[in-house]
C-alpha atoms as a PDB file:
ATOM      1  CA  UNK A   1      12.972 -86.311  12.606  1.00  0.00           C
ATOM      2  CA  UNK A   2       9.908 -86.399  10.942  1.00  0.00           C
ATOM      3  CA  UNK A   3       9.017 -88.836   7.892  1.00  0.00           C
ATOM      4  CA  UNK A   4      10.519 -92.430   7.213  1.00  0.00           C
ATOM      5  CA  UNK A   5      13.509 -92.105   5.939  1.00  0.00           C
ATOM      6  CA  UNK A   6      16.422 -88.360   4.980  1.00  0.00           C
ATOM      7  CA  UNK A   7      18.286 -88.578   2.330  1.00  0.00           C
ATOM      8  CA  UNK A   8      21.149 -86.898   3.849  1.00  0.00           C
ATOM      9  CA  UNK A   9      24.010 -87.757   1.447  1.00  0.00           C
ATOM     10  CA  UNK A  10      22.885 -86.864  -2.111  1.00  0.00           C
ATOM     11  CA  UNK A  11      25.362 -83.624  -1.303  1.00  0.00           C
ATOM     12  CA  UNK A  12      28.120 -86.047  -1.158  1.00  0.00           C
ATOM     13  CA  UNK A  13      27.640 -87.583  -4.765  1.00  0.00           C
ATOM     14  CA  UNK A  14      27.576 -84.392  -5.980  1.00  0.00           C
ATOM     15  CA  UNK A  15      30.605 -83.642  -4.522  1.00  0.00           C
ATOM     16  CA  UNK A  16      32.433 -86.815  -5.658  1.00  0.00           C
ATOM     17  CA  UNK A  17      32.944 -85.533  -9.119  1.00  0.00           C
ATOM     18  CA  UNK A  18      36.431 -85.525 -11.005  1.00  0.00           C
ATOM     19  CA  UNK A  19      37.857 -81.939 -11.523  1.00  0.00           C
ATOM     20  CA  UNK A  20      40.273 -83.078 -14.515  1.00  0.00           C
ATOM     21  CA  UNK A  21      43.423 -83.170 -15.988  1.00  0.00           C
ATOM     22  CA  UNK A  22      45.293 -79.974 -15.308  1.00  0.00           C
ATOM     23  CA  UNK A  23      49.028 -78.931 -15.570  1.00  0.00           C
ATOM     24  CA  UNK A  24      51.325 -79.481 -12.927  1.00  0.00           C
ATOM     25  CA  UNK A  25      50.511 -76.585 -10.140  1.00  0.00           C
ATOM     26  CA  UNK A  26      52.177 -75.633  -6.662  1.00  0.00           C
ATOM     27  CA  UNK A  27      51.237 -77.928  -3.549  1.00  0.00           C
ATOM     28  CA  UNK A  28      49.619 -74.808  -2.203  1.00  0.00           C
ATOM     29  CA  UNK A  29      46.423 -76.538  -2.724  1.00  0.00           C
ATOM     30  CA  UNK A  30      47.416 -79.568  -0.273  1.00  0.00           C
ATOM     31  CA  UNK A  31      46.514 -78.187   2.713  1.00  0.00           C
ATOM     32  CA  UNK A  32      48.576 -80.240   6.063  1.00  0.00           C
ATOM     33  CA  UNK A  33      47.432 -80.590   9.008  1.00  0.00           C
ATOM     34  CA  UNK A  34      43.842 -80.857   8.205  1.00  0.00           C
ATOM     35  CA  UNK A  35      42.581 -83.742  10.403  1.00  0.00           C
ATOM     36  CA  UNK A  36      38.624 -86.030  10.185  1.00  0.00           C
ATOM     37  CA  UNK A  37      37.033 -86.630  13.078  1.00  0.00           C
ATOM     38  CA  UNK A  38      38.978 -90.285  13.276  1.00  0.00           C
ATOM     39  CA  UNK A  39      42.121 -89.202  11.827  1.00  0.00           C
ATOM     40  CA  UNK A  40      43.900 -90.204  15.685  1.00  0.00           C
ATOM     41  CA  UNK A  41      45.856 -93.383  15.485  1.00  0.00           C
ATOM     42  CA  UNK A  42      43.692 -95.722  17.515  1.00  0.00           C
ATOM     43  CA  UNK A  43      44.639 -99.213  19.329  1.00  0.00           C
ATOM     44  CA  UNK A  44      43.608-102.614  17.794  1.00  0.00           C
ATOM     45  CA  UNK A  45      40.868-104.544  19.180  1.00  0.00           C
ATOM     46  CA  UNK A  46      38.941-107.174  17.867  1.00  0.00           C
ATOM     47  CA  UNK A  47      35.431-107.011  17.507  1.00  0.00           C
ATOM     48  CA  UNK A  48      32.579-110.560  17.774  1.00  0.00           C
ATOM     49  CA  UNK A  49      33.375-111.227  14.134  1.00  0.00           C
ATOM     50  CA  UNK A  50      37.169-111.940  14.931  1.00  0.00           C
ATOM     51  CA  UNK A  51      37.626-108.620  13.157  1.00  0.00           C
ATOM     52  CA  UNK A  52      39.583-105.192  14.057  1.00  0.00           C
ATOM     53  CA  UNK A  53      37.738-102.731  15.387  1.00  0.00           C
ATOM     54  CA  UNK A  54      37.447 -99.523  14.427  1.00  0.00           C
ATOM     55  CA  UNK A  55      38.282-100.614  11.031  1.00  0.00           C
ATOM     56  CA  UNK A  56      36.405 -99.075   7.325  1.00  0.00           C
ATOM     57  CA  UNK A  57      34.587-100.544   4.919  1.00  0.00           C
ATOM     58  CA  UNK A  58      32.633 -99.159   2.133  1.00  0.00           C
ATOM     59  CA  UNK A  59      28.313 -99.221   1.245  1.00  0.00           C
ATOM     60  CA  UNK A  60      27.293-102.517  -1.536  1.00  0.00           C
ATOM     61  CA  UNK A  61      24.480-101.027  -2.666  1.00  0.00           C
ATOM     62  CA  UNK A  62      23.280 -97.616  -3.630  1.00  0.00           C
ATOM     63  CA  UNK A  63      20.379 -97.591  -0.761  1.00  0.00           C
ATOM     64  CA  UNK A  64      21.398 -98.589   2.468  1.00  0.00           C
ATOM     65  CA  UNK A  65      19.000 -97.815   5.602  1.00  0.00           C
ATOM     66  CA  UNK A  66      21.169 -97.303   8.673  1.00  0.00           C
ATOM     67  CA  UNK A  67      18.600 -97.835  11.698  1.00  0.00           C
ATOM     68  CA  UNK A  68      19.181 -96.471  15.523  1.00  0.00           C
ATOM     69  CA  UNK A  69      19.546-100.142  16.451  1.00  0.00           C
ATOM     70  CA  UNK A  70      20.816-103.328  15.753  1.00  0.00           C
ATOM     71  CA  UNK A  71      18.019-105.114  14.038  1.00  0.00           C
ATOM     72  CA  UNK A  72      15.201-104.482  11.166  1.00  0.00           C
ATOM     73  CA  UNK A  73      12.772-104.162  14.298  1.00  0.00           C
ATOM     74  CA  UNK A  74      14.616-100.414  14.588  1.00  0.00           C
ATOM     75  CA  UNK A  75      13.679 -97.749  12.735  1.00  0.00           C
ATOM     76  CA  UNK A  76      15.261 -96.404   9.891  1.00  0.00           C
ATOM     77  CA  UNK A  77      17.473 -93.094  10.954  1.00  0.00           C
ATOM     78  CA  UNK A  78      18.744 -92.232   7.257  1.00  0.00           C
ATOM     79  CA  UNK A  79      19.252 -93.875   3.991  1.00  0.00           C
ATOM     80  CA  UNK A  80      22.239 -93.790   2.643  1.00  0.00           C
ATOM     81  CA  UNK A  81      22.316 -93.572  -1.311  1.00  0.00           C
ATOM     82  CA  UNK A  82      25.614 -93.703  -2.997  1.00  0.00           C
ATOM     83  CA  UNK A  83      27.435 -97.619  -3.487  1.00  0.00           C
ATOM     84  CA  UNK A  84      30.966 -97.503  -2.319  1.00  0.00           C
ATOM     85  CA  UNK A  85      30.721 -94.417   0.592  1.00  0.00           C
ATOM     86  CA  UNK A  86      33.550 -95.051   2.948  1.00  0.00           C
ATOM     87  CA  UNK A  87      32.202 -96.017   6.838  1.00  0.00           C
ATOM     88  CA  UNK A  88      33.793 -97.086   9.760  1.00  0.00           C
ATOM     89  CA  UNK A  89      32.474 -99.239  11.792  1.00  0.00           C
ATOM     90  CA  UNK A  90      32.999 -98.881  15.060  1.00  0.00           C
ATOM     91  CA  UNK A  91      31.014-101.858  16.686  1.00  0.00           C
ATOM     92  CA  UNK A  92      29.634-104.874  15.823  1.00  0.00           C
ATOM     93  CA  UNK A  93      26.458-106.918  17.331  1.00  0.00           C
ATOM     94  CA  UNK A  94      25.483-110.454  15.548  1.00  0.00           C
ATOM     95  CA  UNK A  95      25.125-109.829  11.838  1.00  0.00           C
ATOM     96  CA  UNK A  96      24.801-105.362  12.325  1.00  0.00           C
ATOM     97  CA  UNK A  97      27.673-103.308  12.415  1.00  0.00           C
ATOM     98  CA  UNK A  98      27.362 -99.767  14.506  1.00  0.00           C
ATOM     99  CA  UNK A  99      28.813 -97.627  11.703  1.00  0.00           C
ATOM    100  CA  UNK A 100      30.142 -94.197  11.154  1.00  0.00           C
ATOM    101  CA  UNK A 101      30.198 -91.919   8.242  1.00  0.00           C
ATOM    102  CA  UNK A 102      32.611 -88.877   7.440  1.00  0.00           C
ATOM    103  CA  UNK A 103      29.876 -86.427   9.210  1.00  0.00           C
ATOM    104  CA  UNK A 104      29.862 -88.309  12.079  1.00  0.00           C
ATOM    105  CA  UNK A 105      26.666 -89.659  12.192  1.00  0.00           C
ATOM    106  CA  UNK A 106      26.229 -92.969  13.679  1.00  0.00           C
ATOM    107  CA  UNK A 107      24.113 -95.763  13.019  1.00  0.00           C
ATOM    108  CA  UNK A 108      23.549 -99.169  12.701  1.00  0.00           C
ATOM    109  CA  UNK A 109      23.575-101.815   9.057  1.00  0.00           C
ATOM    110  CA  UNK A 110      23.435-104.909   8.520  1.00  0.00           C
ATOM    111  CA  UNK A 111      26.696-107.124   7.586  1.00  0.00           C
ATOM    112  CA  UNK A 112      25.243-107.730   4.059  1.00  0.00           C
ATOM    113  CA  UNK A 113      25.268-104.034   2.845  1.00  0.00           C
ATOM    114  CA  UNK A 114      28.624-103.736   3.557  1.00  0.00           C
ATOM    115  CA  UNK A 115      32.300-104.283   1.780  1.00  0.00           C
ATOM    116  CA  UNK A 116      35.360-104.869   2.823  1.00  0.00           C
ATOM    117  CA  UNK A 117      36.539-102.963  -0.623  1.00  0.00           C
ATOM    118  CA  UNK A 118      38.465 -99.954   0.324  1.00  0.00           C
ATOM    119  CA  UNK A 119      37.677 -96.330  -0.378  1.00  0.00           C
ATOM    120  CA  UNK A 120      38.106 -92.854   0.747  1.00  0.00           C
ATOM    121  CA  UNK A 121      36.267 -89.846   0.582  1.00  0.00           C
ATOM    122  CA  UNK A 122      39.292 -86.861   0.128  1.00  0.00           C
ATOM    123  CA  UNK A 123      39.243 -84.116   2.473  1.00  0.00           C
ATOM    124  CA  UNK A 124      35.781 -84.282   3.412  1.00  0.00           C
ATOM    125  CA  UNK A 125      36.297 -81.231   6.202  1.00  0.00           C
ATOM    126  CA  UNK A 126      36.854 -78.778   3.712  1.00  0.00           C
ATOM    127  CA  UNK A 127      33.709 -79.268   1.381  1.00  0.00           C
ATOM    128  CA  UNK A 128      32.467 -76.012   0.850  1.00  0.00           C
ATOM    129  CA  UNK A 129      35.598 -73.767   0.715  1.00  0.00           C
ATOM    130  CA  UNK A 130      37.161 -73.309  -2.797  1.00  0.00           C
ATOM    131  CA  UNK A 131      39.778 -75.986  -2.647  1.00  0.00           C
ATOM    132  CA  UNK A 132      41.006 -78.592  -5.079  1.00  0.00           C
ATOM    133  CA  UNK A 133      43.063 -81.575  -4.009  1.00  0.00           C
ATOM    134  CA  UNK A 134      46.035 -82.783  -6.108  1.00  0.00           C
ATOM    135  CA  UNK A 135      46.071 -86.035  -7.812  1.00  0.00           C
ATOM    136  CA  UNK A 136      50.201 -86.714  -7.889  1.00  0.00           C
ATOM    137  CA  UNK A 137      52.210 -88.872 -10.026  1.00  0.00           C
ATOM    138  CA  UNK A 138      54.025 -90.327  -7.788  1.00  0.00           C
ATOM    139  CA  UNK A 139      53.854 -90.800  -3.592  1.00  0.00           C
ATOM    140  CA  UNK A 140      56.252 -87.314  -3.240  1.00  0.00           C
ATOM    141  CA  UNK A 141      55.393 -83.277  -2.304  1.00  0.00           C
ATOM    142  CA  UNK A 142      57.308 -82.449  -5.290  1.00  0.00           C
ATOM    143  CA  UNK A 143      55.715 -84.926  -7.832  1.00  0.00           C
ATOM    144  CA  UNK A 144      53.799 -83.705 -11.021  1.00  0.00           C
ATOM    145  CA  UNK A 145      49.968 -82.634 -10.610  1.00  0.00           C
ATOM    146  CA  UNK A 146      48.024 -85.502 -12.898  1.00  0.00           C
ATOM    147  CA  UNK A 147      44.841 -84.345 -12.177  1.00  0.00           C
ATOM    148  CA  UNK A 148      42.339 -82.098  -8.984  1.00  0.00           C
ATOM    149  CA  UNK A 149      39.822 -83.651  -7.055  1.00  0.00           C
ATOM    150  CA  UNK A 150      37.004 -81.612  -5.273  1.00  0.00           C
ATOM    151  CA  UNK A 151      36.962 -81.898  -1.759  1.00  0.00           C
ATOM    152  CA  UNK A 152      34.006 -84.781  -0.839  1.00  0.00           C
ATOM    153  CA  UNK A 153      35.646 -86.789  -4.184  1.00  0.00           C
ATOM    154  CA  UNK A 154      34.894 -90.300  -3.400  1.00  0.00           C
ATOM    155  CA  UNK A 155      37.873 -92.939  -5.055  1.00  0.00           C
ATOM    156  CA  UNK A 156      38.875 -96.335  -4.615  1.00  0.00           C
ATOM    157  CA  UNK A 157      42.175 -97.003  -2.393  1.00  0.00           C
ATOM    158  CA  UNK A 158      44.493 -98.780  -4.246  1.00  0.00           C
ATOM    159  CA  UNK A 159      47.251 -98.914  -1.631  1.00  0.00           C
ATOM    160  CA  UNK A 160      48.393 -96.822   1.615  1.00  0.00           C
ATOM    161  CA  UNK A 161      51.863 -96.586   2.591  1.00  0.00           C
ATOM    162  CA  UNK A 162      51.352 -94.894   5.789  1.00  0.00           C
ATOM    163  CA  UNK A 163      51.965 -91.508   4.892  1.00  0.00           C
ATOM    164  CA  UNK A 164      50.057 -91.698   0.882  1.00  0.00           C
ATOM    165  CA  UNK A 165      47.223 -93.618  -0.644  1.00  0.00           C
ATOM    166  CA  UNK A 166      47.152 -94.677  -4.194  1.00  0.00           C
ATOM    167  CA  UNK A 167      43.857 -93.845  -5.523  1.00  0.00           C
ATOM    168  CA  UNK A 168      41.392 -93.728  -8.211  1.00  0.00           C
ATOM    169  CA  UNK A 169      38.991 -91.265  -9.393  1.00  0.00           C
ATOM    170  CA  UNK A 170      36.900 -92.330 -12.402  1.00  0.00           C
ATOM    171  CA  UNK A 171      40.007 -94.091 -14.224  1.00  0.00           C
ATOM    172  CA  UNK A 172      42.603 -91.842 -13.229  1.00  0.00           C
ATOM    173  CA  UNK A 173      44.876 -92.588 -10.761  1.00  0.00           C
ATOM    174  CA  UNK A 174      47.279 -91.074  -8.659  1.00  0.00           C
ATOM    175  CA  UNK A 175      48.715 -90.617  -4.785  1.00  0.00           C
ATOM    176  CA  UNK A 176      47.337 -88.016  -2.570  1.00  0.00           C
ATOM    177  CA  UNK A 177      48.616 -87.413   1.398  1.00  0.00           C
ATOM    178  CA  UNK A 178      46.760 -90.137   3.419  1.00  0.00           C
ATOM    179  CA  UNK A 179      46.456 -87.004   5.583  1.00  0.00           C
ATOM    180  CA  UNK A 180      43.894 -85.696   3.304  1.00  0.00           C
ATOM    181  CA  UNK A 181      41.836 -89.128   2.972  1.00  0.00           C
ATOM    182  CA  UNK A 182      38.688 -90.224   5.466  1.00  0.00           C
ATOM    183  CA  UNK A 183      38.833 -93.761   4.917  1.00  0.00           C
ATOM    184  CA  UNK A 184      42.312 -94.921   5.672  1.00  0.00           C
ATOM    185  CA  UNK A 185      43.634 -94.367   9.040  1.00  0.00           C
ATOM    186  CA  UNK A 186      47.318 -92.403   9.967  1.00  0.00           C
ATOM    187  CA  UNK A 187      49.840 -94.606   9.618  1.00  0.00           C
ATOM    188  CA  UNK A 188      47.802 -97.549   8.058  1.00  0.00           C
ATOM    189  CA  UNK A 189      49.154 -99.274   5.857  1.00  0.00           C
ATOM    190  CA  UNK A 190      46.400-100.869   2.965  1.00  0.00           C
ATOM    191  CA  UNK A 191      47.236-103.059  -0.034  1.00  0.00           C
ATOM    192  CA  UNK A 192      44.736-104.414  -2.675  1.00  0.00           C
END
């Protein structure tokens, strides 16, 4: 990779944008059975901090260098520039944490650019085609349509039941399929 740092997420902002209020419409436009890359239930393990592992988190601050190692003596593989991106992180040495984002690109940040604040990037595998996701009233298939998010939408997780998440797009809220979140895993179960 040439130069110092990619911005490689600026597409992902863009894609985080609220369609709006609509009418209540079919659940055509929840699509099951799409799955992200970690969507499979995985065993609990604690990590050095005392801390599960693989577990997500979510970016401070709206630049965040991820380097190919743990330490500032590493160079920088990407920066990251949107506060409150889900990751995973998926290892831990001293203060860095090995993380993951809903591409699947790996790399390493430090502790302090991180938050344990919850949030989810909807259906992040189907960015590009000409879906909407419904918003729903209430955690139920047959539940009135509040609003559409864009596939890539990036919302705060307000709770997760196991099989929905309680979210929030720019003020509105609403419960879409945790199947269609990266940032909460199957089954979880996430209260804030």
């Amino acid at each position: 990779m040439s130069g110092f740092v990619s911005f490689r997420l600026s597409h992902l902002a863009l894609g985080a944008m609220l369609i709006g209020l609509v009418a209540p419409v079919s659940a055509d436009a929840q699509s099951a059975g799409a799955q992200s890359a970690g969507a499979q239930t995985q065993s609990v393990r604690l990590g050095p901090s005392g801390l599960p592992l693989p577990r997500f988190v979510s970016l401070k601050s709206a630049r965040v260098n991820s380097r190919v190692g743990p330490g500032t003596n590493y160079s920088v593989d990407w920066m990251y520039t949107k506060a409150g991106l889900p990751m995973e992180i998926i290892q831990e040495y001293d203060t860095w944490r090995r993380v993951r984002d809903a591409e699947g690109s790996e790399g390493w940040v430090n502790q302090s650019l991180l938050s344990g604040k919850r949030t989810a990037m909807v259906a992040p595998w189907q960015r590009g085609k000409d879906a909407r996701i419904n918003l729903l009233r209430r955690p139920s298939e047959d539940a009135a349509v509040t609003a559409m998010v864009e596939p890539g939408a990036i919302g705060t997780i307000k709770s997760c039941n196991g099989k929905w998440c309680e979210m929030s797009f720019a003020g509105r809220s609403g419960w879409i399929s945790q199947s269609l979140v990266w940032g909460a895993y199957p089954g979880e179960k996430v209260e804030d």
